[in-house]
PDB file of N, CA and C in Angstrom:
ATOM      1  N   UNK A   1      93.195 107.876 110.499  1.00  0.00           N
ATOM      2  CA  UNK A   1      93.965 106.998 111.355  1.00  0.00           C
ATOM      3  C   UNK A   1      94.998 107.827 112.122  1.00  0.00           C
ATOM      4  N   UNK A   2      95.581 107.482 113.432  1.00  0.00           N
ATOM      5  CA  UNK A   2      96.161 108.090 114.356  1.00  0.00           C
ATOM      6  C   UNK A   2      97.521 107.956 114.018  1.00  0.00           C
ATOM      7  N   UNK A   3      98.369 108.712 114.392  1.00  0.00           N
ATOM      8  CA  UNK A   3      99.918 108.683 113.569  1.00  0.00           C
ATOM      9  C   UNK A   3     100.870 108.315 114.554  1.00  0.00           C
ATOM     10  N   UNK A   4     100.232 107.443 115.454  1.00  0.00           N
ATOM     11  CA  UNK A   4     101.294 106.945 116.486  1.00  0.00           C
ATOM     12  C   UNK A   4     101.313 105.092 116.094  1.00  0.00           C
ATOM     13  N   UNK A   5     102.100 104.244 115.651  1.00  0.00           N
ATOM     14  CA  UNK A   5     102.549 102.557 115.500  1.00  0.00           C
ATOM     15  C   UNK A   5     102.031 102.012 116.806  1.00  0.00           C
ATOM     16  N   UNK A   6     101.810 103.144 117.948  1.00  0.00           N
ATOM     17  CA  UNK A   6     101.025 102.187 119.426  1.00  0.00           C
ATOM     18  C   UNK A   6      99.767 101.558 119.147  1.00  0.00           C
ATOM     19  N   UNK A   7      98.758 102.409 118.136  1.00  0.00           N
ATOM     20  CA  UNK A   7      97.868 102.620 117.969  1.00  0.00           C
ATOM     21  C   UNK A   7      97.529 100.986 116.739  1.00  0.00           C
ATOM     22  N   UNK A   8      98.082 100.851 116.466  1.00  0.00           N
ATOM     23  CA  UNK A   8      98.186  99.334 115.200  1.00  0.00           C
ATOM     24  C   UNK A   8      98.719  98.222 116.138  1.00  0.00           C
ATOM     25  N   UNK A   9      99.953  98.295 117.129  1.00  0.00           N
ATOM     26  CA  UNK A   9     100.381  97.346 118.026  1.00  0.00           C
ATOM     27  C   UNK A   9      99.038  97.072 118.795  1.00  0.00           C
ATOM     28  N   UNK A  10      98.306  98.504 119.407  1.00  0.00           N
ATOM     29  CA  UNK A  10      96.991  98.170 120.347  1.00  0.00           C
ATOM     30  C   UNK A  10      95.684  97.276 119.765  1.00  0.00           C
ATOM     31  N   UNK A  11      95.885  97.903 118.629  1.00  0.00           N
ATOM     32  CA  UNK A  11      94.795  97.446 117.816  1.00  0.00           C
ATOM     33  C   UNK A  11      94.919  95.305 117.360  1.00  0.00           C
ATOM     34  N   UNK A  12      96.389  95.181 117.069  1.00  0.00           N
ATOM     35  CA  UNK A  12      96.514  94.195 116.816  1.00  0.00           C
ATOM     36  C   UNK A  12      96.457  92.893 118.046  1.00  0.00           C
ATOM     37  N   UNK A  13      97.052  94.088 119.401  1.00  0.00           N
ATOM     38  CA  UNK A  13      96.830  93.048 120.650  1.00  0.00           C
ATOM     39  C   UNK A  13      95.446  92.793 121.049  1.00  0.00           C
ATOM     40  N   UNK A  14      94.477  93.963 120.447  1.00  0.00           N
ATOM     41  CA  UNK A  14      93.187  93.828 121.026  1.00  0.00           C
ATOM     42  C   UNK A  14      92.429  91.794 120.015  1.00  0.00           C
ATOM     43  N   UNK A  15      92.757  92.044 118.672  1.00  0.00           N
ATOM     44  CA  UNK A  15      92.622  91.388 117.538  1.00  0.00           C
ATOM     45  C   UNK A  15      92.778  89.882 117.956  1.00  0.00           C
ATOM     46  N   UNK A  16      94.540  90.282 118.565  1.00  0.00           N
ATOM     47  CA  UNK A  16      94.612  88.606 119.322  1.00  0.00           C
ATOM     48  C   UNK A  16      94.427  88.528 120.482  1.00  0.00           C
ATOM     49  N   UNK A  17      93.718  88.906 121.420  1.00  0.00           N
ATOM     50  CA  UNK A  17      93.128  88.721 122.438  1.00  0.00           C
ATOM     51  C   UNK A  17      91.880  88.115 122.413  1.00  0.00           C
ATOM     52  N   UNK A  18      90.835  88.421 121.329  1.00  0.00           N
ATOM     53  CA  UNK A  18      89.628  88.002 121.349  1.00  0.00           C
ATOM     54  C   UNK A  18      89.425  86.917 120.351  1.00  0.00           C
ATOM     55  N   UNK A  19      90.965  86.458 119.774  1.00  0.00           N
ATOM     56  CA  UNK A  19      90.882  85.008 119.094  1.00  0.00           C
ATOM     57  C   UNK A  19      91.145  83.848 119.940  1.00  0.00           C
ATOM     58  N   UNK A  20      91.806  84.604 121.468  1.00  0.00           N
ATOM     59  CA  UNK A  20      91.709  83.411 122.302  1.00  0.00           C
ATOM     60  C   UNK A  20      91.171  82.969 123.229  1.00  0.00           C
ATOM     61  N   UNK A  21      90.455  81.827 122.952  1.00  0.00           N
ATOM     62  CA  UNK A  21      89.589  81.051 123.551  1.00  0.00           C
ATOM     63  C   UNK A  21      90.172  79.889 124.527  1.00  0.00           C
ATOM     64  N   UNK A  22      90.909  79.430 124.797  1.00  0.00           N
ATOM     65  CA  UNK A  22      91.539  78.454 125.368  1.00  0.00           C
ATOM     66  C   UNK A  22      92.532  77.414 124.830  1.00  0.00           C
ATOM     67  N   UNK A  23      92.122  77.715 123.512  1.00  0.00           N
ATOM     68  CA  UNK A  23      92.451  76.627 122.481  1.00  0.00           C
ATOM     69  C   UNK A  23      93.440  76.856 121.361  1.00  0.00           C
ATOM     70  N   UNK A  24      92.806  78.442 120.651  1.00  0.00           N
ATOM     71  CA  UNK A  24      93.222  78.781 119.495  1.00  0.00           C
ATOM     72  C   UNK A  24      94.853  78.975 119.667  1.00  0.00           C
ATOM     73  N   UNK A  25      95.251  79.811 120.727  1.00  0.00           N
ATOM     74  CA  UNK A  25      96.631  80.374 121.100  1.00  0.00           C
ATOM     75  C   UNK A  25      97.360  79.372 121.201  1.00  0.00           C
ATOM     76  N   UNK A  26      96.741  77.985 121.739  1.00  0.00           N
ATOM     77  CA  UNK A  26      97.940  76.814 121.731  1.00  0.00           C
ATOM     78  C   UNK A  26      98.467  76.627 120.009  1.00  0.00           C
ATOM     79  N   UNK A  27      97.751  76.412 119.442  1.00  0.00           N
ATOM     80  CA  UNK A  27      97.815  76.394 117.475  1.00  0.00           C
ATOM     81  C   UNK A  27      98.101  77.966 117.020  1.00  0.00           C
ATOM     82  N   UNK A  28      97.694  78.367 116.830  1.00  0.00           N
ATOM     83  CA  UNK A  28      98.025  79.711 115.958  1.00  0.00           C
ATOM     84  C   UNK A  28      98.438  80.666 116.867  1.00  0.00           C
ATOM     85  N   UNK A  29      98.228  82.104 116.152  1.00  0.00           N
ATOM     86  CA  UNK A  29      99.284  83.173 116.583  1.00  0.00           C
ATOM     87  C   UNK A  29      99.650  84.163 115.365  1.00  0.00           C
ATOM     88  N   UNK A  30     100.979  85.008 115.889  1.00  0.00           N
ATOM     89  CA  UNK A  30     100.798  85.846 115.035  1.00  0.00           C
ATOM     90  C   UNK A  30     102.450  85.651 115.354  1.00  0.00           C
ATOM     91  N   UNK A  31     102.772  86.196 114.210  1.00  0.00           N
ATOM     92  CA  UNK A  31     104.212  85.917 114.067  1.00  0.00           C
ATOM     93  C   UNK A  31     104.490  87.014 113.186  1.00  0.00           C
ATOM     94  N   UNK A  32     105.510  88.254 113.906  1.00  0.00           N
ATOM     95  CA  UNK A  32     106.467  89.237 113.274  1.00  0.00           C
ATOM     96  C   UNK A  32     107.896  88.490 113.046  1.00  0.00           C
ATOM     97  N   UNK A  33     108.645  88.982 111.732  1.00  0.00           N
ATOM     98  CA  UNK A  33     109.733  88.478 111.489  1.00  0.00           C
ATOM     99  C   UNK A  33     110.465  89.379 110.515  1.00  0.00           C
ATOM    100  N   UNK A  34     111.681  89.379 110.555  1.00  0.00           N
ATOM    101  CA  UNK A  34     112.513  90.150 109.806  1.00  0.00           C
ATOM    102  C   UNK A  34     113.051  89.306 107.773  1.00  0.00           C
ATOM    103  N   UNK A  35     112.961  89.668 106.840  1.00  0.00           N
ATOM    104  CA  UNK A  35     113.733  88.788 105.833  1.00  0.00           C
ATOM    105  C   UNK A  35     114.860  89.390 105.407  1.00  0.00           C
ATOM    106  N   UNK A  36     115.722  89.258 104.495  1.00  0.00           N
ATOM    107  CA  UNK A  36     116.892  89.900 104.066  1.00  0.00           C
ATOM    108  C   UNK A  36     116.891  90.527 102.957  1.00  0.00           C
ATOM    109  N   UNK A  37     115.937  91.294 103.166  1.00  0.00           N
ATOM    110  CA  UNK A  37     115.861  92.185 101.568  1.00  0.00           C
ATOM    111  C   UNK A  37     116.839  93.752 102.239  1.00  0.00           C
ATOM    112  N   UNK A  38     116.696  94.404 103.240  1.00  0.00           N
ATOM    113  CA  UNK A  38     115.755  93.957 104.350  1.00  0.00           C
ATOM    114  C   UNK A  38     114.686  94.330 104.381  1.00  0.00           C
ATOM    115  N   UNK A  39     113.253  93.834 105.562  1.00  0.00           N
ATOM    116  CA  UNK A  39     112.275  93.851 105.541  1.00  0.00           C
ATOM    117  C   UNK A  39     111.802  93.008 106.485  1.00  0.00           C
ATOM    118  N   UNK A  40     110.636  93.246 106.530  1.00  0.00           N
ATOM    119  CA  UNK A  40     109.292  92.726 107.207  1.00  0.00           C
ATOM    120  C   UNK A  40     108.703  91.648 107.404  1.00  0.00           C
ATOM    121  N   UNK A  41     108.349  90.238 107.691  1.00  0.00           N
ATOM    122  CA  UNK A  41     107.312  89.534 107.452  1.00  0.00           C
ATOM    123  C   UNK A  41     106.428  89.216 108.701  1.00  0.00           C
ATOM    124  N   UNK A  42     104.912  89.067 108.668  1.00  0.00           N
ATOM    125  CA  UNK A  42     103.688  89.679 109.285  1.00  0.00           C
ATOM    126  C   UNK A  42     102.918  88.356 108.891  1.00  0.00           C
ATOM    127  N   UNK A  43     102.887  87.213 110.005  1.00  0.00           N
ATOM    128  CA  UNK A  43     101.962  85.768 109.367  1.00  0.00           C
ATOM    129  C   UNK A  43     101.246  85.802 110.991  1.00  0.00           C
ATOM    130  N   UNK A  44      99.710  85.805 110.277  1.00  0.00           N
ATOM    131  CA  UNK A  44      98.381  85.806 111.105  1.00  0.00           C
ATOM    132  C   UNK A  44      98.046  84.714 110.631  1.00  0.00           C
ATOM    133  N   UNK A  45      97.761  84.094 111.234  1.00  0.00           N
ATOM    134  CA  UNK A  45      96.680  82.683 111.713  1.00  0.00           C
ATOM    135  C   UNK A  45      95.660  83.246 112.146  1.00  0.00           C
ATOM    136  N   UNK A  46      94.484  82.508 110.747  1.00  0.00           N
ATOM    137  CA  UNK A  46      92.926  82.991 110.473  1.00  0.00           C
ATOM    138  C   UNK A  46      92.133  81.303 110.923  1.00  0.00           C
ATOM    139  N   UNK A  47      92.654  80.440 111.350  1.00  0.00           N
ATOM    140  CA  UNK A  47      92.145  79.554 111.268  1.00  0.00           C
ATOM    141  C   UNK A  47      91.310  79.050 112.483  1.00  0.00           C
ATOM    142  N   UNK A  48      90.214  79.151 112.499  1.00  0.00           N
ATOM    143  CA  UNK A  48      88.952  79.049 113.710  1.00  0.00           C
ATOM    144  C   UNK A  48      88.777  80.716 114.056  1.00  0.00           C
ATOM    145  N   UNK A  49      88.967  81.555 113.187  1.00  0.00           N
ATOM    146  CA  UNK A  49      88.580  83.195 113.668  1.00  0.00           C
ATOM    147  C   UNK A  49      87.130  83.338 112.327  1.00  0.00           C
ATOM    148  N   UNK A  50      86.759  84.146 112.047  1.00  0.00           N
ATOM    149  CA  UNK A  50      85.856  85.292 111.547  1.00  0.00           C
ATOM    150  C   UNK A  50      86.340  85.236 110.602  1.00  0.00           C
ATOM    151  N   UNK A  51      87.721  85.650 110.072  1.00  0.00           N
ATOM    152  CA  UNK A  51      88.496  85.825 109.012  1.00  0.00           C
ATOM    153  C   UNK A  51      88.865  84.865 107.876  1.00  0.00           C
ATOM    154  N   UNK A  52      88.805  83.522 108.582  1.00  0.00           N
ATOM    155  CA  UNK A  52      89.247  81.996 108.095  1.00  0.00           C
ATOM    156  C   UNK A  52      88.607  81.921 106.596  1.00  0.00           C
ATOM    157  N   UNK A  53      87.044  82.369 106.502  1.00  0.00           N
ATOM    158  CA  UNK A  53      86.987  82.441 104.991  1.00  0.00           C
ATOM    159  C   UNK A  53      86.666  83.521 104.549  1.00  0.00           C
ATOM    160  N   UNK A  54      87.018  84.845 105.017  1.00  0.00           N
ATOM    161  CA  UNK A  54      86.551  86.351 104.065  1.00  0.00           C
ATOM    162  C   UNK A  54      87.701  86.383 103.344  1.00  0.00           C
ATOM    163  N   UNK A  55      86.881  87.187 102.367  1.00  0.00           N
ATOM    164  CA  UNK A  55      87.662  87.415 100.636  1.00  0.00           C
ATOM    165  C   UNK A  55      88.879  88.515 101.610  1.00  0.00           C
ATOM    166  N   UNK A  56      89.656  87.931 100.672  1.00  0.00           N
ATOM    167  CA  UNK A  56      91.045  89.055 100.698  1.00  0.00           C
ATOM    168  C   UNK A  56      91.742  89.609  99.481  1.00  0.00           C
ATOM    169  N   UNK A  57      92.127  90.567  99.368  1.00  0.00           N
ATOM    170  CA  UNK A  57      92.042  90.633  97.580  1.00  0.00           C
ATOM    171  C   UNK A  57      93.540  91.018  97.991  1.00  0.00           C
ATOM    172  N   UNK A  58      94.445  90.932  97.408  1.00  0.00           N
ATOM    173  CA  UNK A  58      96.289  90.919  97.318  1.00  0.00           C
ATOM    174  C   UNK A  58      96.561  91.848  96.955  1.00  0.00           C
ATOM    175  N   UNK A  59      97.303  92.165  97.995  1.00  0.00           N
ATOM    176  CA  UNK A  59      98.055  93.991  97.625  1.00  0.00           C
ATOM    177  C   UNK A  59     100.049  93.668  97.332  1.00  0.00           C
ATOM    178  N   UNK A  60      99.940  94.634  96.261  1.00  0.00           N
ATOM    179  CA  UNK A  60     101.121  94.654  95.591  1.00  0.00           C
ATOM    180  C   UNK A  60     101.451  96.377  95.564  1.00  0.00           C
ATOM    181  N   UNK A  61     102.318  96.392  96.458  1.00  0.00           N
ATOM    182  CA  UNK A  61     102.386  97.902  96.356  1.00  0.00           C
ATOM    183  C   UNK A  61     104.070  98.369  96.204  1.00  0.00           C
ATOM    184  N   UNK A  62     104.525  98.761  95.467  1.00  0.00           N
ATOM    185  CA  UNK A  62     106.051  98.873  94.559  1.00  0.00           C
ATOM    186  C   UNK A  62     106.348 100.512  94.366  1.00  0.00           C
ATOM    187  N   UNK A  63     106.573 101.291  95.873  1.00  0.00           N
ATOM    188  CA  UNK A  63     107.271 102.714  95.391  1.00  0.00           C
ATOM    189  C   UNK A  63     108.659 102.700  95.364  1.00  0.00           C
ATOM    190  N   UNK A  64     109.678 101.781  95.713  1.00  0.00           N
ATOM    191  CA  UNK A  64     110.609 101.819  95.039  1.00  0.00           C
ATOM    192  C   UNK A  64     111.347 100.383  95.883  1.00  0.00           C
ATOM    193  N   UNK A  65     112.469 100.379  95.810  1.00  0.00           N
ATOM    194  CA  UNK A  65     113.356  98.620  96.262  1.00  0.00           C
ATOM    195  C   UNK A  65     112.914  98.544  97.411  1.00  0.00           C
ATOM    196  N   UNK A  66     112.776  99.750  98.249  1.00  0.00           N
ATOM    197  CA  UNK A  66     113.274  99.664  99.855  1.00  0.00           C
ATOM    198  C   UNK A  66     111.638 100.099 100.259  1.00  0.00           C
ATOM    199  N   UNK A  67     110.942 100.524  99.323  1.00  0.00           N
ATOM    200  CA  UNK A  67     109.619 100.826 100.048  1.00  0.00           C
ATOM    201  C   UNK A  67     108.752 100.230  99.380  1.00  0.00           C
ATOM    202  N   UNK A  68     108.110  99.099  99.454  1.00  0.00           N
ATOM    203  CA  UNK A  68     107.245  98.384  99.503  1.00  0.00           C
ATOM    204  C   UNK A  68     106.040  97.232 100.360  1.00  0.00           C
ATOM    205  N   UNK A  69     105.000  96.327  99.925  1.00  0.00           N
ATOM    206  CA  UNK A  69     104.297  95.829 100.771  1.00  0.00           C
ATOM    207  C   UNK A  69     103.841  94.812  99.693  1.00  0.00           C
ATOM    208  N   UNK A  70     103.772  93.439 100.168  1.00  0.00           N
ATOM    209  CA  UNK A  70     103.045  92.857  99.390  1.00  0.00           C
ATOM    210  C   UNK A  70     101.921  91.610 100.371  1.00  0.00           C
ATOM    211  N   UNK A  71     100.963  91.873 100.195  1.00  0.00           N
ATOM    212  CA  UNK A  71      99.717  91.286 101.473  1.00  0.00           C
ATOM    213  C   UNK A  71      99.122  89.960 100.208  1.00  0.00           C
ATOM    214  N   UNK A  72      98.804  88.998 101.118  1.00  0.00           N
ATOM    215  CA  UNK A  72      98.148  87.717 100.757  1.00  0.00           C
ATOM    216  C   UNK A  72      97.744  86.832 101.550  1.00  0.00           C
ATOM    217  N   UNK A  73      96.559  86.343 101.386  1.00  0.00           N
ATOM    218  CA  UNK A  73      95.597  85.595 102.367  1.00  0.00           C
ATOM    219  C   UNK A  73      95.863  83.992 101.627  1.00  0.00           C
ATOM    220  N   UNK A  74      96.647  83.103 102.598  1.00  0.00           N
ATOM    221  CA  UNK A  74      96.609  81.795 101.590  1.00  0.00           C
ATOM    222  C   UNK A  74      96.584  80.917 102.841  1.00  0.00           C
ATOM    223  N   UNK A  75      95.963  80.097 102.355  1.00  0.00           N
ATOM    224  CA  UNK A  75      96.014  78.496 103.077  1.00  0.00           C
ATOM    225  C   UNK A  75      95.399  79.507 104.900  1.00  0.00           C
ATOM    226  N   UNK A  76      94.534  80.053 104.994  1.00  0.00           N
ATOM    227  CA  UNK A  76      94.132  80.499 106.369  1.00  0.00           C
ATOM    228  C   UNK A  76      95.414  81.309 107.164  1.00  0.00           C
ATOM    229  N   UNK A  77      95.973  81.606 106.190  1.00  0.00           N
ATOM    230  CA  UNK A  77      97.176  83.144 106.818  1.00  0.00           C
ATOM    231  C   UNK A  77      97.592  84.077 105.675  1.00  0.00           C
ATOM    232  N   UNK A  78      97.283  85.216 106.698  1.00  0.00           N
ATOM    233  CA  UNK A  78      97.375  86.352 106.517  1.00  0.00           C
ATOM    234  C   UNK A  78      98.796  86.456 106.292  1.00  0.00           C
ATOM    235  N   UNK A  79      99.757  86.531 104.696  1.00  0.00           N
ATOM    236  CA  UNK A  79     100.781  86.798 104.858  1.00  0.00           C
ATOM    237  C   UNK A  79     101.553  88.305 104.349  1.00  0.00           C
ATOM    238  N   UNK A  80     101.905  89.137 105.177  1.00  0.00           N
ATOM    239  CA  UNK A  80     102.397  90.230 104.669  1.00  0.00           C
ATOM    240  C   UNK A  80     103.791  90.482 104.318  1.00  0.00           C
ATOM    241  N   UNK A  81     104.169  90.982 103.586  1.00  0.00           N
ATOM    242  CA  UNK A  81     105.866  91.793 103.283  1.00  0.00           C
ATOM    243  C   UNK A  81     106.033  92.639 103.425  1.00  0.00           C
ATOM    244  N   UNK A  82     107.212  93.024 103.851  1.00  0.00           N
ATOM    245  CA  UNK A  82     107.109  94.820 103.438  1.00  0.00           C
ATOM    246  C   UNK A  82     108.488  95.088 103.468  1.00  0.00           C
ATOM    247  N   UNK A  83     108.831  96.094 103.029  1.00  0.00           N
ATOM    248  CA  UNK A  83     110.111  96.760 102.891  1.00  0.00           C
ATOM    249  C   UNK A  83     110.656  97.465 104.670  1.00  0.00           C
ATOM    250  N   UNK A  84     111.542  97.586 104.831  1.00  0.00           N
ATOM    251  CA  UNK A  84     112.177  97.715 106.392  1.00  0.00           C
ATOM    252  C   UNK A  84     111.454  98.805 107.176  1.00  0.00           C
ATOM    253  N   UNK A  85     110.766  99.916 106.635  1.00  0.00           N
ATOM    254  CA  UNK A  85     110.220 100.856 106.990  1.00  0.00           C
ATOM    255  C   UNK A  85     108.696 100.490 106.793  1.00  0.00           C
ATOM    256  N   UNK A  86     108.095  99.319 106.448  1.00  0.00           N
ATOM    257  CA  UNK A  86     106.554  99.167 106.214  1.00  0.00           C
ATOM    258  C   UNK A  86     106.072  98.603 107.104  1.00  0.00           C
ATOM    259  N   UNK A  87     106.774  98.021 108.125  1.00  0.00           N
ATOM    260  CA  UNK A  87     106.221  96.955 109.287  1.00  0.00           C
ATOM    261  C   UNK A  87     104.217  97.784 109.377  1.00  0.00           C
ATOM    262  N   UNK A  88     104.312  99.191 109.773  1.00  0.00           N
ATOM    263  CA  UNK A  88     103.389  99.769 110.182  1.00  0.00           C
ATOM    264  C   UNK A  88     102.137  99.317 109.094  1.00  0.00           C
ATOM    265  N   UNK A  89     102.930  99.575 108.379  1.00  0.00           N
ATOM    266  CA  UNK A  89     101.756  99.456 107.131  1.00  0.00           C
ATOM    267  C   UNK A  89     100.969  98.349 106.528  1.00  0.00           C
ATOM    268  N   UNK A  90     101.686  97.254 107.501  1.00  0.00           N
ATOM    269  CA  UNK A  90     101.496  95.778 107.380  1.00  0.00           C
ATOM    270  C   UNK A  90     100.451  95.435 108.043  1.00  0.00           C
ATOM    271  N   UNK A  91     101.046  96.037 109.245  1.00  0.00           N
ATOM    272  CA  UNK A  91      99.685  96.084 110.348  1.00  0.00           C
ATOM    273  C   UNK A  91      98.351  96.862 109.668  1.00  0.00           C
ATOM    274  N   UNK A  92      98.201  98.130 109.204  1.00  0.00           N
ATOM    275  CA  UNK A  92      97.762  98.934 109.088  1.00  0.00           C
ATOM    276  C   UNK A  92      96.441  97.847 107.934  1.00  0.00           C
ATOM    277  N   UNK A  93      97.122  97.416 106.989  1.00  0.00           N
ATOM    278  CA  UNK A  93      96.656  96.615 105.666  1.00  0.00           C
ATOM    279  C   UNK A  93      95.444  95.651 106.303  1.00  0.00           C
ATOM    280  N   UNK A  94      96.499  94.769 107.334  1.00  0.00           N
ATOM    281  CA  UNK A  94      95.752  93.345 108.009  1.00  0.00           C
ATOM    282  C   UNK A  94      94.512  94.320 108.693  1.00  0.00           C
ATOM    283  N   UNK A  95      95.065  95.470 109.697  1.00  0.00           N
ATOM    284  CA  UNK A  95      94.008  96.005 110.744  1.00  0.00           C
ATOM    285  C   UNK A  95      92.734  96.242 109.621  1.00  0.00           C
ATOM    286  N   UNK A  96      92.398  97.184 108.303  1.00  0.00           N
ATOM    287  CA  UNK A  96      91.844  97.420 107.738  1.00  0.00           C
ATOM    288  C   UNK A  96      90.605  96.575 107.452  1.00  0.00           C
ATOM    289  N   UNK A  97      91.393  95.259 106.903  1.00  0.00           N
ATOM    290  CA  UNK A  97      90.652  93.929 106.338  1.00  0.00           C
ATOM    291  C   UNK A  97      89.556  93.792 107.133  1.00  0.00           C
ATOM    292  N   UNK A  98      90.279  93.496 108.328  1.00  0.00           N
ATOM    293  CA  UNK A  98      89.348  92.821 109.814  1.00  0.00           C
ATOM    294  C   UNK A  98      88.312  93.315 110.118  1.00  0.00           C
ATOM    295  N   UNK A  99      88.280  94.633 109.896  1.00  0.00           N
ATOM    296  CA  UNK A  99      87.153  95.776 109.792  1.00  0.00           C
ATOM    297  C   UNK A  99      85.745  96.269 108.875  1.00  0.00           C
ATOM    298  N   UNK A 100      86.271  95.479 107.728  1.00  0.00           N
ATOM    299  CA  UNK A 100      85.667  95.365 106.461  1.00  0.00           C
ATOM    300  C   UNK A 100      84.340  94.577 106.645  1.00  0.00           C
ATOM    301  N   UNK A 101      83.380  95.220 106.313  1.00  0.00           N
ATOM    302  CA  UNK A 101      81.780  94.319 105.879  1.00  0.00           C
ATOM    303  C   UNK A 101      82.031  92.800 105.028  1.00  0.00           C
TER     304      UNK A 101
END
């Protein structure tokens, strides 16, 4: 993988570009957000995509308070966490999935 964050932003605009159909973008979306740990939160709307029912298996990843990620697929969204420095890796997690057989 390429070591530039353009490269996950590109990837993710390409992702929601081809979920919209006329329709989907009025309802869903993708939503970056900040929480107060501090940190990250990363909610994709899977609902009428490809994704809506593939397995997602939950990542729990704990290298220390400030560096972490925790990924989960519930109710048709993609919800990620991450510690203030993981945004990338959030992307990186979701981009992966999408890619997957």
């Amino acid at each position: 993988m390429k070591n530039s964050a353009l490269d996950e932003l590109t990837r993710l605009q390409e992702w929601y570009v081809a979920q919209c159909n006329g329709d989907w973008e009025h309802q869903y979306g993708v939503r970056i957000g900040n929480i107060d740990n501090p940190g990250w939160s990363l909610d994709i709307d899977l609902w009428d995509t490809p994704l809506a029912e593939k397995a997602f298996i939950a990542t729990a990843i704990e290298r220390s308070d400030s560096d972490w990620v925790h990924c989960k697929v519930e109710e048709a969204v993609f919800k990620g966490r991450g510690g203030a420095l993981n945004l990338r890796e959030l992307l990186q997690i979701f981009l992966a999935w999408t890619r997957e057989e």
